[in-house]
Protein backbone atom coordinates (compact mmCIF):
# COMPACT_ATOMS: atom_id res chain seq x y z
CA UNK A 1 -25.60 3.32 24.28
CA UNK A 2 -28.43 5.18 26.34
CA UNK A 3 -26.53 7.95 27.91
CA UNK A 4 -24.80 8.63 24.26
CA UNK A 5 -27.82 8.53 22.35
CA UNK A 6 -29.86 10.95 24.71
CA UNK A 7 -27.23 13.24 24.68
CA UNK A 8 -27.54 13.42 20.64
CA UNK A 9 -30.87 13.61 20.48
CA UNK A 10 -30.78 16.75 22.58
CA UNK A 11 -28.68 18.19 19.77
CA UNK A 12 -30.95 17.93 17.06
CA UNK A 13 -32.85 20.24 15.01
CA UNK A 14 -35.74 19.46 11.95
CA UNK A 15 -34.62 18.22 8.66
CA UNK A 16 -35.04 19.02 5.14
CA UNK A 17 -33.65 15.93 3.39
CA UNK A 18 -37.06 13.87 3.87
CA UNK A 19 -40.61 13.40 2.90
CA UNK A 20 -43.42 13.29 5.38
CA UNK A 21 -45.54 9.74 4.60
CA UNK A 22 -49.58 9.63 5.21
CA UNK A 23 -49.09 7.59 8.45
CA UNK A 24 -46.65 9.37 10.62
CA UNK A 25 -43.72 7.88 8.99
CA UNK A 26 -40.79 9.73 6.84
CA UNK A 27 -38.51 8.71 3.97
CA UNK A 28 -35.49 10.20 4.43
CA UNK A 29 -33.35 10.83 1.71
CA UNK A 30 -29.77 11.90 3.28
CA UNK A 31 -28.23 8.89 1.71
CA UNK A 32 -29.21 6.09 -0.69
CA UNK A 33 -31.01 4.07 2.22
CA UNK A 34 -33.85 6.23 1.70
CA UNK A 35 -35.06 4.58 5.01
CA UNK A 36 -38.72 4.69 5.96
CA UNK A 37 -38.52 5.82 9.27
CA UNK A 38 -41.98 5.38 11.19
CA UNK A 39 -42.36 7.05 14.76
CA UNK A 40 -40.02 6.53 17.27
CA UNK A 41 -37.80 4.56 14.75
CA UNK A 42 -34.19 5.66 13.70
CA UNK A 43 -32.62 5.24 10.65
CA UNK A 44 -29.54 3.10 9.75
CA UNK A 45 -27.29 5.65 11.06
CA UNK A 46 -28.86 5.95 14.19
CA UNK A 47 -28.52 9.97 14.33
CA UNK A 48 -31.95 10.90 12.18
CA UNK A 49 -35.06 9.97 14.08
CA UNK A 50 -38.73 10.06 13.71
CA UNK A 51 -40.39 12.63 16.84
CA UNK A 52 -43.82 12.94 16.31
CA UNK A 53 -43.66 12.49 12.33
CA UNK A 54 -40.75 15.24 12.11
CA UNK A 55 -37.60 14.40 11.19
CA UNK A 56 -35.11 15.33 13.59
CA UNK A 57 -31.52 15.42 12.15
CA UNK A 58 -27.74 16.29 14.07
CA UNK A 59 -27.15 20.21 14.90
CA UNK A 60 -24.92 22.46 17.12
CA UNK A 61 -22.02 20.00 18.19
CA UNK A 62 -18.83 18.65 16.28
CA UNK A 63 -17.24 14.95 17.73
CA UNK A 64 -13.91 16.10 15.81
CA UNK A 65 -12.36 19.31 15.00
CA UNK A 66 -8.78 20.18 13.32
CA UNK A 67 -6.23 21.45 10.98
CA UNK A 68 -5.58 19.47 7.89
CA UNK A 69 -3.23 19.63 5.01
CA UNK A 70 -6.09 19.84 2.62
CA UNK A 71 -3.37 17.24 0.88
CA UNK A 72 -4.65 14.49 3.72
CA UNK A 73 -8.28 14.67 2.49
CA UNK A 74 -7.09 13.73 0.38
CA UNK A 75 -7.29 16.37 -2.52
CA UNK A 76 -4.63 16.78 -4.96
CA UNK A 77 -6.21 19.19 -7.46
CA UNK A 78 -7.81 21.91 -4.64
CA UNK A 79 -6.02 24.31 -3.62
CA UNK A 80 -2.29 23.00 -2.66
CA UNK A 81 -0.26 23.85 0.41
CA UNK A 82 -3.16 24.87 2.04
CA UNK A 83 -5.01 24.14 5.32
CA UNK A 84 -8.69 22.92 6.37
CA UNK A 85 -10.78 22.94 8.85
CA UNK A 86 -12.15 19.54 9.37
CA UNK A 87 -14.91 18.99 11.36
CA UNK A 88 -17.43 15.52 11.86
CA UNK A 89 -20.08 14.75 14.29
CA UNK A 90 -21.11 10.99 14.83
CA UNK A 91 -22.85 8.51 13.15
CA UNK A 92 -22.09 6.63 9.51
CA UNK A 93 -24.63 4.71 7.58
CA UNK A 94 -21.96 2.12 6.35
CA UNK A 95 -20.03 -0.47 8.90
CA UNK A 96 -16.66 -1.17 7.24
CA UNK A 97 -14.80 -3.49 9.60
CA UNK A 98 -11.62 -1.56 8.43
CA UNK A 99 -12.85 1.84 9.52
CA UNK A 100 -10.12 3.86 10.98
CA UNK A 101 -12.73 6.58 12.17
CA UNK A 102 -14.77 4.20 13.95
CA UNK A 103 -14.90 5.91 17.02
CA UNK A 104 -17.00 8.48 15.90
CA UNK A 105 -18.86 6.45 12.57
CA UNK A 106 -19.94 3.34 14.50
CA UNK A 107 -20.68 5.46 18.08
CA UNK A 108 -24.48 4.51 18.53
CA UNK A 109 -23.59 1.03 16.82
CA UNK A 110 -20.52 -0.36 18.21
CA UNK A 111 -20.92 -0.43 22.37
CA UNK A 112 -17.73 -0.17 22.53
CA UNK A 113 -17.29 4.00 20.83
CA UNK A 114 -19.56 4.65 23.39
CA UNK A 115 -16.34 6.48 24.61
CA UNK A 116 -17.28 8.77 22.09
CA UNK A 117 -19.67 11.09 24.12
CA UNK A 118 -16.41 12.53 25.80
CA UNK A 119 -15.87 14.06 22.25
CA UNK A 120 -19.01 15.65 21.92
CA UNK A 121 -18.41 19.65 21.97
CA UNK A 122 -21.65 22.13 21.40
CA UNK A 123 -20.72 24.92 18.85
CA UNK A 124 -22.04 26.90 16.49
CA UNK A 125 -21.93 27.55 12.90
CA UNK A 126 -20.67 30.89 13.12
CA UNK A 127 -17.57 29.59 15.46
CA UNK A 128 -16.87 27.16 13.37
CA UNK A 129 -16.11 29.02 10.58
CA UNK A 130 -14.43 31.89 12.77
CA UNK A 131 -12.11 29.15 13.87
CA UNK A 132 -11.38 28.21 10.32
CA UNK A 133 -10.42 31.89 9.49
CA UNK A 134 -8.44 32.15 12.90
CA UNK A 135 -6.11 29.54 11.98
CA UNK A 136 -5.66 30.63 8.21
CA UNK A 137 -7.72 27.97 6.64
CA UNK A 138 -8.68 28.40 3.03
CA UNK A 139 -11.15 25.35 3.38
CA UNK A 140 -13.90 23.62 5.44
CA UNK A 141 -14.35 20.55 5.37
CA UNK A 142 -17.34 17.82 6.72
CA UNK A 143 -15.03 14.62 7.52
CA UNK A 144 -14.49 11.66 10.34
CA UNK A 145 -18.05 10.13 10.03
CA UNK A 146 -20.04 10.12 7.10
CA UNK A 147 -21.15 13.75 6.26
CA UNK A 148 -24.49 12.92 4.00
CA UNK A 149 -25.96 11.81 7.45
CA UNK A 150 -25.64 15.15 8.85
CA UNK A 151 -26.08 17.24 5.13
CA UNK A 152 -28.51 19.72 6.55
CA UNK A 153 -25.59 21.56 9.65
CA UNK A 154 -22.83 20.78 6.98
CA UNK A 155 -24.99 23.23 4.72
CA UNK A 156 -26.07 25.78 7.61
CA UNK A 157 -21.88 26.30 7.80
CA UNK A 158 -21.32 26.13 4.48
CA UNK A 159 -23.42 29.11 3.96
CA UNK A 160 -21.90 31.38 6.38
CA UNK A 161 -18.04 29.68 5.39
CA UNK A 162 -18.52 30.71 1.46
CA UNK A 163 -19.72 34.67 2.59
CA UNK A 164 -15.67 34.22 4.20
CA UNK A 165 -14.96 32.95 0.52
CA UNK A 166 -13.99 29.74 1.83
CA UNK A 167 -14.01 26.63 -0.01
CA UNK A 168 -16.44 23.63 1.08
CA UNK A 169 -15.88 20.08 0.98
CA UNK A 170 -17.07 16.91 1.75
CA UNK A 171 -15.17 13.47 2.34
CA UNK A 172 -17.47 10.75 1.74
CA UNK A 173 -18.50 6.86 1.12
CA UNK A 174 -20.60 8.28 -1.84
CA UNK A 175 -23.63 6.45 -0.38
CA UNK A 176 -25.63 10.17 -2.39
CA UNK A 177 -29.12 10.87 -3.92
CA UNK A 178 -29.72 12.77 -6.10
CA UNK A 179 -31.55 14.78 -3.76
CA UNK A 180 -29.23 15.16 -1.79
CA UNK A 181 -26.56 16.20 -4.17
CA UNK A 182 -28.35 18.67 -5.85
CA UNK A 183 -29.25 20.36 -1.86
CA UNK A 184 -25.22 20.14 -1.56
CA UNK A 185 -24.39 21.73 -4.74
CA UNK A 186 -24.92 25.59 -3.90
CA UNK A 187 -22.76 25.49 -1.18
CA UNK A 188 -19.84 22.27 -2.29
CA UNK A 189 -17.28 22.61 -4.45
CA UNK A 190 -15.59 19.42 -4.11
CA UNK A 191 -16.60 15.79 -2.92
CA UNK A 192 -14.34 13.30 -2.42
CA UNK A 193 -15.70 10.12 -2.92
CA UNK A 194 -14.52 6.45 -1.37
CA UNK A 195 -15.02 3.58 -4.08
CA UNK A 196 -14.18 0.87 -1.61
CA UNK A 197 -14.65 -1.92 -4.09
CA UNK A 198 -16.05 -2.80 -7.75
CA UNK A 199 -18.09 -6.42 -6.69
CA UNK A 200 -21.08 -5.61 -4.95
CA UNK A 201 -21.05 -8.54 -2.39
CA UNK A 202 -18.25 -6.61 -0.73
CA UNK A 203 -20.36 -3.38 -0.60
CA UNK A 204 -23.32 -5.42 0.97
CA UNK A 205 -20.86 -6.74 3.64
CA UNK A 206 -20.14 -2.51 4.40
CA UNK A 207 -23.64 -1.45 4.36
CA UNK A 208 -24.16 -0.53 0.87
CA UNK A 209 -24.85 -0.85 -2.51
CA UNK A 210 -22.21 -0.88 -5.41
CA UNK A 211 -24.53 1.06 -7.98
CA UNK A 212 -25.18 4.24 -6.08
CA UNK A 213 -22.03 4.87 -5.51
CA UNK A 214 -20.81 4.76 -9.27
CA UNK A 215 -24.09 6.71 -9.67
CA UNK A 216 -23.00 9.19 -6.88
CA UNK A 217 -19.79 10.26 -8.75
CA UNK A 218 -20.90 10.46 -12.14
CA UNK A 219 -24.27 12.61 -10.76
CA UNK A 220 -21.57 14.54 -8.85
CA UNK A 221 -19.09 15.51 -11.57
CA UNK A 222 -21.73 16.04 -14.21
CA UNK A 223 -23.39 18.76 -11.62
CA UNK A 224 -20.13 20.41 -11.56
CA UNK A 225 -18.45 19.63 -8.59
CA UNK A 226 -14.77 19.01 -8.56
CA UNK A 227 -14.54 14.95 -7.94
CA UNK A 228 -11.77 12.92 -6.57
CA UNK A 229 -11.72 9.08 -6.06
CA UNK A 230 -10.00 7.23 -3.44
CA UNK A 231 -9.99 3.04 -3.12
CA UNK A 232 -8.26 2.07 -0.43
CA UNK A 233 -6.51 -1.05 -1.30
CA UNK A 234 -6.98 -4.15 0.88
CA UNK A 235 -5.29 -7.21 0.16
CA UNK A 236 -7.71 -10.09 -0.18
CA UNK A 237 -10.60 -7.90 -0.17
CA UNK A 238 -10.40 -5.54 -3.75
CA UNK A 239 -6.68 -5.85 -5.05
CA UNK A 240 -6.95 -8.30 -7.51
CA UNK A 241 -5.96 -6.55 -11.22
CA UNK A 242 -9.49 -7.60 -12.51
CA UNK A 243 -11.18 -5.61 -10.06
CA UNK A 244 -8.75 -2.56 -10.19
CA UNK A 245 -9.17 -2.31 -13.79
CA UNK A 246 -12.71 -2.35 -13.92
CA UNK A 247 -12.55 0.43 -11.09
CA UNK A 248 -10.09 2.61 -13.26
CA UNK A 249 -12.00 2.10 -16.34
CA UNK A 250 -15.05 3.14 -15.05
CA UNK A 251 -13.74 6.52 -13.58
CA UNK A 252 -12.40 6.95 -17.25
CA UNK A 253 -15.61 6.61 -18.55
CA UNK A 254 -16.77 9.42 -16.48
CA UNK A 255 -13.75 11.76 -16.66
CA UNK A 256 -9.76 11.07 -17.47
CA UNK A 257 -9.58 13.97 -15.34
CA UNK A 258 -10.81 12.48 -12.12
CA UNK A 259 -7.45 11.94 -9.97
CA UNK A 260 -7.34 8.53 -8.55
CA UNK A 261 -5.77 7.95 -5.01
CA UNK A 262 -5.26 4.61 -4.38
CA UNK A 263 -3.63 4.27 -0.90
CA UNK A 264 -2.35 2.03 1.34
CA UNK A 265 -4.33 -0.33 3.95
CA UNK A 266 -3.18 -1.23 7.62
CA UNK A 267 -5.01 -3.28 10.33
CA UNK A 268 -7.57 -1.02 12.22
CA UNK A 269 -10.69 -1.63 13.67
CA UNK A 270 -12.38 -5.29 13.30
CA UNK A 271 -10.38 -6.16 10.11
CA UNK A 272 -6.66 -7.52 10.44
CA UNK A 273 -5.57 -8.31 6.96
CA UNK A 274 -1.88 -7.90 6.28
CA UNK A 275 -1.02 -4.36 5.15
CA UNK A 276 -0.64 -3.20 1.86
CA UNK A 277 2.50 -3.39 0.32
CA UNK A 278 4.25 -1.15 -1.78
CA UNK A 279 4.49 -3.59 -4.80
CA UNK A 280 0.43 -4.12 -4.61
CA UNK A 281 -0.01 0.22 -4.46
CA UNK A 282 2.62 0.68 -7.35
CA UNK A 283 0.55 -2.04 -9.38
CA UNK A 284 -2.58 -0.50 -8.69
CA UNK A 285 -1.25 2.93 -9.79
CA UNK A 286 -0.13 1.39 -12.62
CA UNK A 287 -3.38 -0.36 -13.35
CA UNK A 288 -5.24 3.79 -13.38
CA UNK A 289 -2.71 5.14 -15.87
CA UNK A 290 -2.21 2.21 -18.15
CA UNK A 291 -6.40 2.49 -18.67
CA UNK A 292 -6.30 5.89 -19.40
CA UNK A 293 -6.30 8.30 -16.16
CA UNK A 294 -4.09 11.40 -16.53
CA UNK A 295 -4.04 11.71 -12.63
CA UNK A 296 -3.30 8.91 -10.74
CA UNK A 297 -1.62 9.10 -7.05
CA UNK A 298 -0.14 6.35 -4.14
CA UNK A 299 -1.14 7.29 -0.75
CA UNK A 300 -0.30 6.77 2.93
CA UNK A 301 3.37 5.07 2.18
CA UNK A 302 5.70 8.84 1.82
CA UNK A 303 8.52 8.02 -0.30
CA UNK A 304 7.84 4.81 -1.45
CA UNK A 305 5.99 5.31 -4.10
CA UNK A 306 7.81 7.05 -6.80
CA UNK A 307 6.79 10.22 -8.57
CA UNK A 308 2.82 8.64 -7.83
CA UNK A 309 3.18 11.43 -4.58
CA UNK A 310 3.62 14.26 -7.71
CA UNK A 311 1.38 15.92 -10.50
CA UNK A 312 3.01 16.21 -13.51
CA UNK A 313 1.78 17.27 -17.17
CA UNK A 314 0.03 14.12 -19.14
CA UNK A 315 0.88 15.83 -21.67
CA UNK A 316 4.57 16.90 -21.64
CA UNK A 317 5.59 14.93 -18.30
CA UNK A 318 6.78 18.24 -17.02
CA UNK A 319 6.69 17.89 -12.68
CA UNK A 320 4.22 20.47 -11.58
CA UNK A 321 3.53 19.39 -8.09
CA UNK A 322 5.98 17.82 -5.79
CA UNK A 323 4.74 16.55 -2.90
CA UNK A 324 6.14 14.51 0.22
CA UNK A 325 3.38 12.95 2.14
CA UNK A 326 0.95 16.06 3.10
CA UNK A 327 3.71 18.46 2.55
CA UNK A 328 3.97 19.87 -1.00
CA UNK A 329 7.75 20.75 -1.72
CA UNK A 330 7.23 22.30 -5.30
CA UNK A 331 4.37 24.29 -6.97
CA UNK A 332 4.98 25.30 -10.99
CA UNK A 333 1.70 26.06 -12.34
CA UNK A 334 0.76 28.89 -13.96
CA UNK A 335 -2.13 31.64 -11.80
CA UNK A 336 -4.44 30.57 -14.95
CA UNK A 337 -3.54 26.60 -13.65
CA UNK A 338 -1.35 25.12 -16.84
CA UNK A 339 1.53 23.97 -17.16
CA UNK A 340 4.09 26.15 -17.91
CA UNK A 341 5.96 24.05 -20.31
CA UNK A 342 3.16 23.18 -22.72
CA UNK A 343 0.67 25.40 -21.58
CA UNK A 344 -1.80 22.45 -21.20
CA UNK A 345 -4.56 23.40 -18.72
CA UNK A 346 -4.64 20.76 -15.57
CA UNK A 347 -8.27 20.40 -14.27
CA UNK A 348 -8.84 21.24 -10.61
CA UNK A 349 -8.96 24.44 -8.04
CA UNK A 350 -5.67 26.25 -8.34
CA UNK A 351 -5.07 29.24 -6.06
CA UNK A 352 -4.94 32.25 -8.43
CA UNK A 353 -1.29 33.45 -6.50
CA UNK A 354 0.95 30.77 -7.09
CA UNK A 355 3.42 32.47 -5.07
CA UNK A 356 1.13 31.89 -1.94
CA UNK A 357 1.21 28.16 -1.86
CA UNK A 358 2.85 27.31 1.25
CA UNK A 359 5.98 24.77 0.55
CA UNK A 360 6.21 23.61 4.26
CA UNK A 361 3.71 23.48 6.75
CA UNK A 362 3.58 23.70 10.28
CA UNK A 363 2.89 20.35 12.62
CA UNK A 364 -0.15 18.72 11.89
CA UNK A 365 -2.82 17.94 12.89
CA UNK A 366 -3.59 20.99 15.16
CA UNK A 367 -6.31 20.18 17.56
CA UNK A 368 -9.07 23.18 18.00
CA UNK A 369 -10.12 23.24 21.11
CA UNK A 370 -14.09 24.56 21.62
């Protein structure tokens, strides 16, 4: 991992996210790890470093770069029908063994993503976000790896992407400070948030720790950010009812409001339990609106799964969204984002034209190249 890991640390800049310690060492608070990072070290995502006592963090490349559905994220409640610019550099500061982005999360970890470094395009903040309003984007989004890790050139394009009055998000294991968070929150408007599991043996297997991640999305959604939850559902690992009611009833006891994805596994990486089935998704979805979630939603099986692809009034049951996959085939929501039937007001970020959301989309994903 030599050759990769030089090449990174070329592309580095100081950071903001940490503390400078008496003896030359930082605490760096990008994620919950807070790692003490003493000179020469690296933390346990391999991209920040200690030079000299300075924190050196990632800057000026992207590993990944294209044109979402901002459905695939996935969000259901930002902006429908419209497109994002996804972009995500390398490094994680988790090691799921299911991770289907492992070629850029685990690419100073896993010898094998050392493949990686072919990925690795310089660019600038300012093209980023000039490719993002090129291609007709109404988002950008920090994706692929885990964005905390690199929080500080999310932010430096995030500034320049909201003066375009584009919409910032992140896509993330949820591994937060509060630090961190509250840096975020000027320039984020929505955070997606992984809860991979609700035992924390099976977070200490990934990497992390249970707590800070409920902590990270109630911190998030009481700051104001617009929160969604996924759990991927792997059989064996975090489908058993128990467990998926104790996930769904702690989301309600932060918000009903919080939409709940809960999508479908297949083997990828290290892990090679059978995929989910459509039975198991239907029962999880089940599981979120029988404990109280108004907005609960089946992923990654198109079709299968009912009217869990839709939005629809919990009120009056009246379909608002209709969605296929990443394509979203009906929009009925009022510019002021309620329904139309009842007039009950649906939480998220609605565009203010309803007659702009796109209904079909063009092939996807669209590469950019830099």
């Amino acid at each position: 991992m030599t050759d990769l890991a030089t090449v990174l640390d070329r592309m580095t800049a100081p950071g903001e996210l940490y503390e400078k310690l008496a003896d030359g060492a930082v605490r760096c608070f990008a994620c919950a790890h807070r790692c003490l990072i003493r000179a020469g070290r690296r933390g346990i995502c391999q991209v920040r470093f200690n030079r000299d006592g300075e924190l050196r963090v990632p800057w000026g490349y992207v590993a990944a770069l294209q044109v979402d559905p901002i459905e695939k994220k996935p969000f259901s409640h930002v902006l429908p029908g419209s497109d994002a610019l996804t972009f995500g550099m390398l490094g994680c500061d988790f090691h799921c063994s299911y991770c289907q982005n492992w070629l850029t999360s685990q690419a100073l970890r896993d010898p094998a993503a050392e493949q990686s470094l072919a990925y690795v395009r310089p660019v600038s903040a300012g093209q980023l976000v000039q490719y993002a309003l090129q291609q007709r984007c109404s988002a950008v989004v920090s994706s692929y790896n885990e964005p905390l890790i690199t929080s500080e050139w999310a932010v430096e394009i995030f500034k320049q992407a909201r003066e375009h009055g584009l919409l910032c998000a992140y896509v993330s294991n949820g591994n937060a400070t509060p630090e961190v968070l509250q840096y975020l929150r000027p320039y984020l408007s929505a955070y997606k948030v992984d809860l991979k599991s609700m035992q924390d043996q099976n977070y200490r297997k990934l990497g992390g720790v249970l707590q800070h991640v409920l902590d990270t999305i109630r911190t998030a959604h009481e700051l104001g950010l617009w929160v969604e939850v996924v759990t991927l559902i792997v059989p064996g690992f975090n489908d058993s009812p128990e467990e998926l009611w104790e996930a769904a009833r702690f989301l309600v006891s932060v918000s009903p409001d919080i939409p709940w994805h809960v999508t479908a596994y297949h083997p990828d990486y290290k892990m090679d339990a059978p995929p989910t089935s459509v039975t198991s998704l239907l029962r999880a979805a089940e599981i979120g609106q029988e404990a109280g979630l108004q907005y609960v939603y089946a992923g990654n099986l198109p079709g299968r799964v009912g009217t869990y692809e839709d939005t629809r009034c919990p009120r009056c049951h009246t379909l608002l969204i209709e969605r296929r996959g990443y394509i979203v085939r009906g929009y009925h929501l009022t510019p002021e984002g309620k329904c139309p039937t009842c007039g009950q007001t649906i939480p998220g970020i609605w565009p203010k034209d309803p007659a702009s959301v796109r209904l079909t989309g063009p092939g996807y994903p669209r590469w950019i190249e830099v």
